[in-house]
N, C-alpha and C. Protein backbone atom coordinates (compact mmCIF):
# COMPACT_ATOMS: atom_id res chain seq x y z
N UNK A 1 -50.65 -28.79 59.83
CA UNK A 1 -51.45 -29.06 58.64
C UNK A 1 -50.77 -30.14 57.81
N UNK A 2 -51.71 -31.32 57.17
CA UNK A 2 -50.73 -31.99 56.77
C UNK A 2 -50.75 -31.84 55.25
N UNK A 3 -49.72 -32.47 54.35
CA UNK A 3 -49.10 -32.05 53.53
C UNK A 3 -50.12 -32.31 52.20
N UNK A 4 -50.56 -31.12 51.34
CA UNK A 4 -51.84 -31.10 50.79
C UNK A 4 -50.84 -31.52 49.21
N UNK A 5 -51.39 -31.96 48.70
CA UNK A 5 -51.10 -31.55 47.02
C UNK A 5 -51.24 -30.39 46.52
N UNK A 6 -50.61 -29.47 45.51
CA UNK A 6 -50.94 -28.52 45.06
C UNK A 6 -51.40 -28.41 43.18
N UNK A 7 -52.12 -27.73 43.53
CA UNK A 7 -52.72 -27.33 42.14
C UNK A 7 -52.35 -26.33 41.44
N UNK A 8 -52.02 -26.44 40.13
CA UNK A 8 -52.17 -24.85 38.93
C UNK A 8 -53.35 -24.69 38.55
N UNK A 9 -54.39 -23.60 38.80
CA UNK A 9 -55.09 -23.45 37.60
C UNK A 9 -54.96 -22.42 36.53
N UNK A 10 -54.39 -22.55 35.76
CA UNK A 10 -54.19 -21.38 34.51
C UNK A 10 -55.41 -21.49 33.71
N UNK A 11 -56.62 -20.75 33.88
CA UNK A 11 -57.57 -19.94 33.11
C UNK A 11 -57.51 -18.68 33.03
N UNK A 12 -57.93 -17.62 31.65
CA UNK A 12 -58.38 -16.33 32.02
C UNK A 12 -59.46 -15.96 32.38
N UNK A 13 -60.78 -16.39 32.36
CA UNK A 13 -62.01 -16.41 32.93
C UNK A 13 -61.81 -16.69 34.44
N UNK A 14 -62.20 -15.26 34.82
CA UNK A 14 -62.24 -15.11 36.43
C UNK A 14 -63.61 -16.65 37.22
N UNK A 15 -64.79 -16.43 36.31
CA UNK A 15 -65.64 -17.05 37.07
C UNK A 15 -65.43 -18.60 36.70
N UNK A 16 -64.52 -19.20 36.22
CA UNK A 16 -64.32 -20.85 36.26
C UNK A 16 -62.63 -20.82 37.18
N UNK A 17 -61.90 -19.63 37.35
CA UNK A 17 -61.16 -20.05 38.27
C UNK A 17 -61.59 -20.21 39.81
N UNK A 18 -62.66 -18.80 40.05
CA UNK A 18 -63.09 -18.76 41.52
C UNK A 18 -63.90 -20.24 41.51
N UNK A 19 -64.68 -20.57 40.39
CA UNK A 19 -65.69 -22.19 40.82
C UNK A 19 -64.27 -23.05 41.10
N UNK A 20 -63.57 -23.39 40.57
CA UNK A 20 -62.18 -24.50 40.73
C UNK A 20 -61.73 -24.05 41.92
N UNK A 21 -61.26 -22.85 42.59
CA UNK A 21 -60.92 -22.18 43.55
C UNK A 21 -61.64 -22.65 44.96
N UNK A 22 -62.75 -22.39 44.60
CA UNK A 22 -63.79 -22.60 45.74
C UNK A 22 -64.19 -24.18 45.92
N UNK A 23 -64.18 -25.01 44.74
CA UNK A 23 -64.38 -26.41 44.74
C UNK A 23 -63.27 -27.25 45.32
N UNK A 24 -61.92 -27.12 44.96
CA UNK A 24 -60.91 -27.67 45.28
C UNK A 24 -60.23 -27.27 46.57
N UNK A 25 -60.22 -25.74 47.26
CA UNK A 25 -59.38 -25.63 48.32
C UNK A 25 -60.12 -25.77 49.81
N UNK A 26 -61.22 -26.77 49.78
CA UNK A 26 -60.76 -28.03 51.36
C UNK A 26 -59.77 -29.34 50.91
N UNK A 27 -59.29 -29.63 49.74
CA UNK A 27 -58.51 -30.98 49.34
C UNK A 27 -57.38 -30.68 49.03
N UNK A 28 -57.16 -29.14 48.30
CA UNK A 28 -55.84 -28.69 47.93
C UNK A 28 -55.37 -27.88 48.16
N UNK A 29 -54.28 -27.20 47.96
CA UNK A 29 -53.57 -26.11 47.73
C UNK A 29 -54.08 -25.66 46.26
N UNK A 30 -54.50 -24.29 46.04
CA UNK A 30 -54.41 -23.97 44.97
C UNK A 30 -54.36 -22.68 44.48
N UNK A 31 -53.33 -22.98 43.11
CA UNK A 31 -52.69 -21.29 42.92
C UNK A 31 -53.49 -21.39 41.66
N UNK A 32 -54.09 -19.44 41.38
CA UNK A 32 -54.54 -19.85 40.28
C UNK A 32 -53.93 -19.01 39.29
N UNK A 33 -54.07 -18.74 37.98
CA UNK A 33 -53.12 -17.61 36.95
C UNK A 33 -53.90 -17.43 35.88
N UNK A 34 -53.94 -16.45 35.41
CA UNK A 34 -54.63 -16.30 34.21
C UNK A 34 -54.15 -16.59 32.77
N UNK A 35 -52.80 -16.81 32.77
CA UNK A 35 -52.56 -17.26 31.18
C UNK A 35 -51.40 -17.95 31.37
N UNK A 36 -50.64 -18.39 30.15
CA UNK A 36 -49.46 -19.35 30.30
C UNK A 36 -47.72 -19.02 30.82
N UNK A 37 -48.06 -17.16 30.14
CA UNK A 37 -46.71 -16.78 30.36
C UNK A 37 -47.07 -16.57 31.85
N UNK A 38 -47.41 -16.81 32.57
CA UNK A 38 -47.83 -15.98 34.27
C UNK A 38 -47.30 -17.29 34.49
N UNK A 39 -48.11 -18.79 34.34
CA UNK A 39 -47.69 -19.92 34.79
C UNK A 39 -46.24 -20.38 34.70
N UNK A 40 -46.07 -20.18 33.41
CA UNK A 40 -44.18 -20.16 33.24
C UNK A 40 -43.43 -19.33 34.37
N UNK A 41 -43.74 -18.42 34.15
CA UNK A 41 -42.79 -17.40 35.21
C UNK A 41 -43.11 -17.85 36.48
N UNK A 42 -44.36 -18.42 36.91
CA UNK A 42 -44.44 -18.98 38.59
C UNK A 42 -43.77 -20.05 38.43
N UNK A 43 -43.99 -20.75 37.60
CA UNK A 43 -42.98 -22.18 37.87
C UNK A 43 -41.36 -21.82 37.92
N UNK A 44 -41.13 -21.10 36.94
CA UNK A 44 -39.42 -21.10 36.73
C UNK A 44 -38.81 -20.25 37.83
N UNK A 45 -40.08 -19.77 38.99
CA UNK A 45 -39.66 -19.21 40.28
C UNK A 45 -39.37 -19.95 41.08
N UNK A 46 -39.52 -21.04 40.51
CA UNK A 46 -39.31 -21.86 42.17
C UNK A 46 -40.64 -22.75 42.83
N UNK A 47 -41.59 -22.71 42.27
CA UNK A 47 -42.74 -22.64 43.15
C UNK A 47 -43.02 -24.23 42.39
N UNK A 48 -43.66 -25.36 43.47
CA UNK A 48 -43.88 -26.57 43.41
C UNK A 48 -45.14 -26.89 43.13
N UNK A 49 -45.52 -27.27 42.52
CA UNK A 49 -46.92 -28.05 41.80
C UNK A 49 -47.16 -29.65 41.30
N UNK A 50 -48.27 -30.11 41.70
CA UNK A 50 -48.94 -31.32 41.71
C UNK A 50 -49.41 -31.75 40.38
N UNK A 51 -49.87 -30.95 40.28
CA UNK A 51 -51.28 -31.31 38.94
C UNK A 51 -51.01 -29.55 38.47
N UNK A 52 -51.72 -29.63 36.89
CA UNK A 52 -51.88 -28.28 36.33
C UNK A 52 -53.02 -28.65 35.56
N UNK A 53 -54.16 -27.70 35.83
CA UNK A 53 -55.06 -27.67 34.87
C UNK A 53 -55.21 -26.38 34.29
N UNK A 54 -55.27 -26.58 32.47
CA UNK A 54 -55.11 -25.46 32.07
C UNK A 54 -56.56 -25.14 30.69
N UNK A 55 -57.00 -24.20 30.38
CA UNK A 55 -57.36 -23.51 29.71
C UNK A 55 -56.71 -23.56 28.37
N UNK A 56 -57.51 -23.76 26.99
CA UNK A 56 -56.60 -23.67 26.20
C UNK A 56 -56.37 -22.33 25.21
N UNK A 57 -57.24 -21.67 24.89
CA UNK A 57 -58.04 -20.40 24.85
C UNK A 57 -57.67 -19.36 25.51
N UNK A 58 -56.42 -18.97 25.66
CA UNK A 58 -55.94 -17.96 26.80
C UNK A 58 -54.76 -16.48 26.01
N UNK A 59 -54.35 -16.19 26.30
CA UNK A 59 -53.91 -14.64 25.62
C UNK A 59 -52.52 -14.78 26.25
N UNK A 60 -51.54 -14.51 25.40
CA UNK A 60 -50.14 -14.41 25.10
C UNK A 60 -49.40 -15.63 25.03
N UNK A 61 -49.77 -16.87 25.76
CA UNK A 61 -49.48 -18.58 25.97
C UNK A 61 -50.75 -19.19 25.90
N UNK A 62 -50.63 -19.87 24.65
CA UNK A 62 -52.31 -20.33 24.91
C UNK A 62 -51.98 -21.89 25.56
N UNK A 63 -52.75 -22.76 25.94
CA UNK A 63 -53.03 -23.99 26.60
C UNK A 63 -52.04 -24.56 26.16
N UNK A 64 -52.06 -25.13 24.68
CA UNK A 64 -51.27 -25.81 23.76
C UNK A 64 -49.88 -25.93 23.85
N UNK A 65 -49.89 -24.75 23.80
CA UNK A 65 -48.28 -24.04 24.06
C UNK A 65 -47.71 -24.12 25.33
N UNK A 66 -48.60 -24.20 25.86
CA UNK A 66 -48.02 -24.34 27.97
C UNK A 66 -47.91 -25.71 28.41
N UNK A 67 -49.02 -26.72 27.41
CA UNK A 67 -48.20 -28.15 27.26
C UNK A 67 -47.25 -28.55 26.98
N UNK A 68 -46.89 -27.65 25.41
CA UNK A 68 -45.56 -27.91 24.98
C UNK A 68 -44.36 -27.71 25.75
N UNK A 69 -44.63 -26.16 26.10
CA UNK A 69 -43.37 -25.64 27.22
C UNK A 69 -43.32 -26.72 27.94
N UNK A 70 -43.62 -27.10 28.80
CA UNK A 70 -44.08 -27.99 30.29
C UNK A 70 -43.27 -29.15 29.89
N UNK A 71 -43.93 -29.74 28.89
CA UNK A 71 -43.46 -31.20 28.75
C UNK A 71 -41.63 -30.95 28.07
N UNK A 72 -41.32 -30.04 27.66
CA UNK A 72 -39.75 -29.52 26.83
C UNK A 72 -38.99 -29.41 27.90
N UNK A 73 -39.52 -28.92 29.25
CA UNK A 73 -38.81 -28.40 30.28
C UNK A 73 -38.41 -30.22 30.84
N UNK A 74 -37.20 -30.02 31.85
CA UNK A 74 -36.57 -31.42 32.61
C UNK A 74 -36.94 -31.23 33.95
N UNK A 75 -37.24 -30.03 34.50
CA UNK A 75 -37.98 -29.67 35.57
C UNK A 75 -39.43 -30.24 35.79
N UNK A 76 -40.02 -29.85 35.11
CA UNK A 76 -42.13 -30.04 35.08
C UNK A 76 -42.43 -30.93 34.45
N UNK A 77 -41.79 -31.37 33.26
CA UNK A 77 -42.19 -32.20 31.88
C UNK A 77 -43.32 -33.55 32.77
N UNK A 78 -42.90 -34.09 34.37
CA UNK A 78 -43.73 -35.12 34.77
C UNK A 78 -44.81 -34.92 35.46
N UNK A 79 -45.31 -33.22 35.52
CA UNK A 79 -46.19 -32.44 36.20
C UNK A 79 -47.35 -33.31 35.21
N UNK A 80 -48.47 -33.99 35.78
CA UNK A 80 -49.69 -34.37 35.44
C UNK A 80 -50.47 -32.85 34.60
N UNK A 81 -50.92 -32.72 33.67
CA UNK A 81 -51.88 -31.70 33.28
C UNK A 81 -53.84 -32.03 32.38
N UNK A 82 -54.49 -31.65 33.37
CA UNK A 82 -55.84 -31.38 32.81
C UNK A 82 -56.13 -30.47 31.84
N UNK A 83 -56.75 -30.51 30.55
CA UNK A 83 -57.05 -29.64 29.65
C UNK A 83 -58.72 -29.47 29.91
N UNK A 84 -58.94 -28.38 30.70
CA UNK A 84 -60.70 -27.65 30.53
C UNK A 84 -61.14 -26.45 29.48
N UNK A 85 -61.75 -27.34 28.37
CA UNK A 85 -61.88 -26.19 26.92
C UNK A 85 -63.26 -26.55 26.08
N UNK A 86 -63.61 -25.44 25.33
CA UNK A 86 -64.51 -25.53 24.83
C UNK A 86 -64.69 -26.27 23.38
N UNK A 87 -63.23 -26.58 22.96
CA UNK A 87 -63.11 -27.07 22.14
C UNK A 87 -63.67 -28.60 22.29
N UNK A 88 -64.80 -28.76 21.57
CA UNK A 88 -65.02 -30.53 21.39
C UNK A 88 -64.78 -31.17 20.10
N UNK A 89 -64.09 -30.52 19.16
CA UNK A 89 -63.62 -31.42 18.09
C UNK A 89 -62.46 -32.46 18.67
N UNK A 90 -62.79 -33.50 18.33
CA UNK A 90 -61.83 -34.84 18.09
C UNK A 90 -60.47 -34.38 17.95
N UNK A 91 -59.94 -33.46 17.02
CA UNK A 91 -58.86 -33.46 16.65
C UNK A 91 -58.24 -32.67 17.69
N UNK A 92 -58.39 -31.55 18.30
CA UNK A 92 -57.92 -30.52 19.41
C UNK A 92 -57.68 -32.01 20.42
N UNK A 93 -58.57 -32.19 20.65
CA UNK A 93 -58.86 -33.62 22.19
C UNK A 93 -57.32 -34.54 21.81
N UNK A 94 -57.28 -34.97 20.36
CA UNK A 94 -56.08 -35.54 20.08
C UNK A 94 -54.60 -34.97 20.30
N UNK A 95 -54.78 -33.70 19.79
CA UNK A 95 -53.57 -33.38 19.86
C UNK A 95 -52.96 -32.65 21.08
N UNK A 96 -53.87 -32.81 21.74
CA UNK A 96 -53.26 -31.82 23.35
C UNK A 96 -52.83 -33.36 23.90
N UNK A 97 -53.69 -34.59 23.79
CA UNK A 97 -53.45 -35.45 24.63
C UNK A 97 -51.86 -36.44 23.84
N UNK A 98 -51.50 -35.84 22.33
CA UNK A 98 -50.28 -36.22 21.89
C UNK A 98 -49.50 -35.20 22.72
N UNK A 99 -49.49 -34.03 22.94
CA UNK A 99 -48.83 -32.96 23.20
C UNK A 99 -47.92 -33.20 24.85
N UNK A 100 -49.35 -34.27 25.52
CA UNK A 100 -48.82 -34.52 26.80
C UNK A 100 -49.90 -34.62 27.97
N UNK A 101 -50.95 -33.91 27.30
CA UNK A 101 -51.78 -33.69 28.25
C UNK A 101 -52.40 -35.37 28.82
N UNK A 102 -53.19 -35.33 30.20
CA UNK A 102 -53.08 -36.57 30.34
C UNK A 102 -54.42 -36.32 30.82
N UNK A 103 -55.45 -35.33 30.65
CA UNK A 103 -56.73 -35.54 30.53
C UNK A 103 -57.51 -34.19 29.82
N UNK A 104 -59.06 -34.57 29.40
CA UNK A 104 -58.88 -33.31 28.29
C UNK A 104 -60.45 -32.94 29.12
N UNK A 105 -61.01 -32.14 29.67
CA UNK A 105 -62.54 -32.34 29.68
C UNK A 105 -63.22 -30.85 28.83
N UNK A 106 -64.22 -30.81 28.48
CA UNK A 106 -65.15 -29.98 27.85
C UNK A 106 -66.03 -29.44 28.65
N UNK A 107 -65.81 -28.03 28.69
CA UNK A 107 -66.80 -26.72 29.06
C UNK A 107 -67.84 -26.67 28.47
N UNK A 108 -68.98 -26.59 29.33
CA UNK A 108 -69.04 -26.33 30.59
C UNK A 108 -68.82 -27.57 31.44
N UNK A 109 -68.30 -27.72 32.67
CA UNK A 109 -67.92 -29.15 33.31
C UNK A 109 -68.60 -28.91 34.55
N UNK A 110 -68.45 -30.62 35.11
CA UNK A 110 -68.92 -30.46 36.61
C UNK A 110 -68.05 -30.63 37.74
N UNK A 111 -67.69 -29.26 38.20
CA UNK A 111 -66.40 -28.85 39.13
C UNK A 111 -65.83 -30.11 40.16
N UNK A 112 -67.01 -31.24 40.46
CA UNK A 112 -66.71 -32.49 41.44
C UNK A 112 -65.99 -33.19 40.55
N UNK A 113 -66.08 -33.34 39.46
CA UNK A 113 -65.60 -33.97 38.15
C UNK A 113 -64.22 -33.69 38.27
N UNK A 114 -63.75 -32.78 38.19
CA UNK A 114 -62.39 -31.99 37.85
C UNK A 114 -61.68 -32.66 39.23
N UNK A 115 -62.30 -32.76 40.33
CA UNK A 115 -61.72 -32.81 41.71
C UNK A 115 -61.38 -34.20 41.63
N UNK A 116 -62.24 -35.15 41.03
CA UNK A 116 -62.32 -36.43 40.74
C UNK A 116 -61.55 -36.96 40.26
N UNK A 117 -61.49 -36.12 39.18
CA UNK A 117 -60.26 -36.56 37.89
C UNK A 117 -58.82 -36.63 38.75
N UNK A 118 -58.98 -34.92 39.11
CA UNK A 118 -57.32 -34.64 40.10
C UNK A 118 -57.01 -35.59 40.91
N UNK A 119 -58.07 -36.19 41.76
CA UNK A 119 -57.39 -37.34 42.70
C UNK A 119 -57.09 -38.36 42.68
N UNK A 120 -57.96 -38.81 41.13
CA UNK A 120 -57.75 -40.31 40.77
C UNK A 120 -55.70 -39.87 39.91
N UNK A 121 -55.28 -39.37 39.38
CA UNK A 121 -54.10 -39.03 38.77
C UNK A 121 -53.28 -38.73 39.43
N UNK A 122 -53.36 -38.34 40.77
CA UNK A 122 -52.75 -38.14 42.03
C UNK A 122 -52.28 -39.57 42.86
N UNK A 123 -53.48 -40.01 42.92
CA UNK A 123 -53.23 -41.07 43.04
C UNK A 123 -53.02 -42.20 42.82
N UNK A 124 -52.81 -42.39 41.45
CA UNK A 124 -51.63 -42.97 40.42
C UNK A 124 -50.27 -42.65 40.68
N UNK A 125 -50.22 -41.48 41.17
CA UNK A 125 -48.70 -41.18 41.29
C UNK A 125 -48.13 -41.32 42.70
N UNK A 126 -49.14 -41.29 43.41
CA UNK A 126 -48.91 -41.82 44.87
C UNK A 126 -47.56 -41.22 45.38
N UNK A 127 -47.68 -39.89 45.45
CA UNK A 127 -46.53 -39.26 46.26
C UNK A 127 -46.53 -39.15 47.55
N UNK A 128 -47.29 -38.47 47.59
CA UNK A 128 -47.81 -37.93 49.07
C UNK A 128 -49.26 -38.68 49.52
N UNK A 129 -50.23 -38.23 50.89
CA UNK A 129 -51.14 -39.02 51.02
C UNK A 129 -51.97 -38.29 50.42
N UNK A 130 -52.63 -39.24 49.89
CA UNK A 130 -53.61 -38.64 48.60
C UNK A 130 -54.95 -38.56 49.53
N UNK A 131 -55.68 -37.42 49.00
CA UNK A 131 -57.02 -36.92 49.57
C UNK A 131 -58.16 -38.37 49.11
N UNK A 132 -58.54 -38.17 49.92
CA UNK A 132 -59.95 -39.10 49.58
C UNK A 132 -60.98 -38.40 48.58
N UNK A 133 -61.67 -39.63 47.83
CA UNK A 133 -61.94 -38.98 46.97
C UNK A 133 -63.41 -38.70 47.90
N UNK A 134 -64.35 -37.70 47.50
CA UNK A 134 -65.92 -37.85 48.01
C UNK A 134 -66.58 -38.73 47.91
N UNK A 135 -67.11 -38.98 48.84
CA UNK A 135 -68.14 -40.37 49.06
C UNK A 135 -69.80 -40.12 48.44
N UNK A 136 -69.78 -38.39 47.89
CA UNK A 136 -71.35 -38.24 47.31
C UNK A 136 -70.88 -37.31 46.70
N UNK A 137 -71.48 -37.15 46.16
CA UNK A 137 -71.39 -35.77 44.85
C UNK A 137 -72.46 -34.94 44.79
């Protein structure tokens, strides 16, 4: 098998992780978690990640806060992160994308979108061989 990129998705809403779940894993690897302290503790296990898209709206670590962590850490801080939230005020959009975040999109989204986003930022970073993006949507 050759060497996939891997994904975080930290949401607590079961039915936008299984859509991301089900959309993304023919292109990726993907782990998913329900809140921030779960994501912390998988990362500081050891476990390697590509991209993180996160939820900002979540219970005990909210989004915000899992940017902050992320980007504080010398480990992850260059981990790419997607913000998917319901928040559409200007100012939230601003300050996650001061915080670190390096894309912000608004719920409800279109799951090819998200896949889109992931590969074009992926492949900016050009680590590994990057998935093609879809030729139709």
């Amino acid at each position: 098998m050759e060497n996939q990129y891997h994904v975080l998705v930290v949401e607590d809403d079961t039915y936008i992780r299984k859509v991301l779940r089900h959309t993304l894993k023919s292109d990726f690897e993907v782990t998913t978690l329900t809140n921030g302290i779960e994501a912390m503790d998988w990362l500081e296990s050891g476990n390697a990640v590509d991209i993180i898209i996160t939820d900002l709206q979540m219970p005990y670590l909210s989004g915000q806060d899992l940017i902050r962590t992320i980007r504080a850490s010398t480990l992850f801080r260059q981990v790419p992160i997607i913000v998917l939230s319901t928040f559409t005020d200007s100012a939230t959009k601003i300050a996650c994308l001061e915080q670190g975040a390096d894309d912000y999109m608004i719920k409800p989204f279109n799951p090819l979108e998200v896949r889109a986003k992931i590969t074009a930022i992926l492949r900016r970073m050009g680590d590994k061989n990057s998935p093609a993006l879809p030729t139709s949507f």
